[in-house]
Protein backbone atom coordinates (compact mmCIF):
# COMPACT_ATOMS: atom_id res chain seq x y z
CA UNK A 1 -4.64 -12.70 -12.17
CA UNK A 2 -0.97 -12.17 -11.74
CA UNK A 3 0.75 -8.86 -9.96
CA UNK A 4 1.91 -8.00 -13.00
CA UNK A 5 -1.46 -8.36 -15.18
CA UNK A 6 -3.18 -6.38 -12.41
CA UNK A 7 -0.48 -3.34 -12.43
CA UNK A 8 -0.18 -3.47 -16.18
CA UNK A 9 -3.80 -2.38 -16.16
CA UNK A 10 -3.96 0.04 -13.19
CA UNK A 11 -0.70 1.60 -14.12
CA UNK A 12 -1.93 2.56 -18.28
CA UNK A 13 -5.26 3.65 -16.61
CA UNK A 14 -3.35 6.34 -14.42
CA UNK A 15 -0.63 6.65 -17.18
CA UNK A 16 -3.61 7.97 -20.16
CA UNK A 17 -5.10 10.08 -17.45
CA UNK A 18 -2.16 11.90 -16.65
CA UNK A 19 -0.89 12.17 -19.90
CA UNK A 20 -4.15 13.45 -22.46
CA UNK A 21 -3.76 12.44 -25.88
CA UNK A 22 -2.61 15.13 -28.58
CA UNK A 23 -4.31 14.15 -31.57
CA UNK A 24 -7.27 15.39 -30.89
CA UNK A 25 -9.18 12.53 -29.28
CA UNK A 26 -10.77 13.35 -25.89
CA UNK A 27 -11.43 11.32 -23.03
CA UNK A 28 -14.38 12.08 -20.37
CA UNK A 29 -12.44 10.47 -17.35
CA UNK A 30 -14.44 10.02 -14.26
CA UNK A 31 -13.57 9.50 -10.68
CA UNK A 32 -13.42 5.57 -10.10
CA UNK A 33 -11.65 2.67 -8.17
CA UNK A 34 -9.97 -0.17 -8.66
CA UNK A 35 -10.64 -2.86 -6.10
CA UNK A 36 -7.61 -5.87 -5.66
CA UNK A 37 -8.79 -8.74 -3.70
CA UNK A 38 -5.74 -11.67 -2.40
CA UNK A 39 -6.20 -15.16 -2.29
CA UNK A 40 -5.41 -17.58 0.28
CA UNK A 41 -4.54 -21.39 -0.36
CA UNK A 42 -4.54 -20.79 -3.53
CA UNK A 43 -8.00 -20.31 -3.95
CA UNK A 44 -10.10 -18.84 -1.37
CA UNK A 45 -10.69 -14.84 -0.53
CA UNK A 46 -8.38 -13.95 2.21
CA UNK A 47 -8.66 -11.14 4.24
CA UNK A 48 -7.31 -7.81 3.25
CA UNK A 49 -7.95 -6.06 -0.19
CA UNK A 50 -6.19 -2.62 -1.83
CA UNK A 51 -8.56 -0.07 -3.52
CA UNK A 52 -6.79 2.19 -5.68
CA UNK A 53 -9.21 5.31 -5.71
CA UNK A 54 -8.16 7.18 -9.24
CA UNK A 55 -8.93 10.74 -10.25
CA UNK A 56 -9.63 12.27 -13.69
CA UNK A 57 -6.62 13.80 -13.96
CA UNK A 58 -4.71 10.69 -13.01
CA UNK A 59 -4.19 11.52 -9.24
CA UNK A 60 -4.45 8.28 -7.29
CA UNK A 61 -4.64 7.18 -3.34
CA UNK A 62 -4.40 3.70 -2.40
CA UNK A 63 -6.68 2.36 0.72
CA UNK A 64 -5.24 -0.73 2.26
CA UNK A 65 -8.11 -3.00 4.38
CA UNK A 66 -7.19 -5.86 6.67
CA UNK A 67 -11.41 -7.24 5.53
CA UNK A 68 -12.29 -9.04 2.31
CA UNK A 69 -13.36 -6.37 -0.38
CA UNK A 70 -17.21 -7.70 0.54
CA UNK A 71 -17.04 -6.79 4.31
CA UNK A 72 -15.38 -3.09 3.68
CA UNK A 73 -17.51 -0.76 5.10
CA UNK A 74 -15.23 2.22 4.18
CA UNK A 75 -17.14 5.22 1.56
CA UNK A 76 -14.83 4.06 -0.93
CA UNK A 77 -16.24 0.88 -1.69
CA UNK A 78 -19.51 2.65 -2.72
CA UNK A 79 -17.62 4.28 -5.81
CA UNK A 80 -17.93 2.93 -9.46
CA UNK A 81 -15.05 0.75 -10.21
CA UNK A 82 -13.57 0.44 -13.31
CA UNK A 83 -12.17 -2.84 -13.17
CA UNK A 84 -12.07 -5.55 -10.01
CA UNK A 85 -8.99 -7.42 -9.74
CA UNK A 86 -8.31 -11.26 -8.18
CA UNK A 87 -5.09 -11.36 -7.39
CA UNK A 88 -3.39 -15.56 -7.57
CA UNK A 89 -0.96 -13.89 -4.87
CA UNK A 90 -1.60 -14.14 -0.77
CA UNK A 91 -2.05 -10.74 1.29
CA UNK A 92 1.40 -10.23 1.90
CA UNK A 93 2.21 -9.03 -1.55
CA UNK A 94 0.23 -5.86 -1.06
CA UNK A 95 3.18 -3.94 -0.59
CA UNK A 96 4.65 -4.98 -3.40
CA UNK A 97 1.63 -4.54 -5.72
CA UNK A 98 1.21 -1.16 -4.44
CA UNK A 99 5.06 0.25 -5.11
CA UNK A 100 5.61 -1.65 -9.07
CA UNK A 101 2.22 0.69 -9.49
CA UNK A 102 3.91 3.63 -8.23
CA UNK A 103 7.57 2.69 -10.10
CA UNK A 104 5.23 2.39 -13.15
CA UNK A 105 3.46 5.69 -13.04
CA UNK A 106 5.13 7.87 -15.26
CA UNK A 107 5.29 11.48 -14.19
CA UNK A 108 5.94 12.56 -17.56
């Protein structure tokens, strides 16, 4: 999946968590991650995932691993995830996943 596919979806998630509807319609968020695995050449799992940990009232912290989502031994991993993610892109666009989320987040 591209960057932009994966923070499209991470970034609405947050986004309708922080921002309840007003029409009456209520969500029962719960606590819940969103895992982002890289590829290497092209193809394979390379090392080093993101796990965006998301709150029900749209909080989020983001755990950077240098180990394959598989081989992460952190807590984290053990929460429900609401989506996993494949990213097409290598390792080294972590950083840049991680800030269009946080450009995307709207505060209001």
């Amino acid at each position: 999946m591209t960057i932009d596919g994966i923070v499209g979806n991470i970034v609405s998630e947050i986004n309708m968590r922080l921002h309840p509807r007003t029409d009456g319609i209520k969500y029962q968020f719960e606590r819940c991650t969103f895992p982002v695995t890289f590829t290497r050449d092209g193809y394979k799992e390379a090392d080093g995932c993101i796990i965006f940990l998301v709150e029900p009232d749209g909080k989020y912290t983001v755990n950077k691993f240098d180990t394959r989502y598989m081989d992460v031994e952190d807590p984290i991993s053990k929460i429900y995830h609401g989506a996993y993610f494949e990213c097409d892109e290598e390792p080294a666009a972590m950083d840049e996943l991680i800030k269009k989320v946080a450009d995307g987040v709207s505060e209001k």
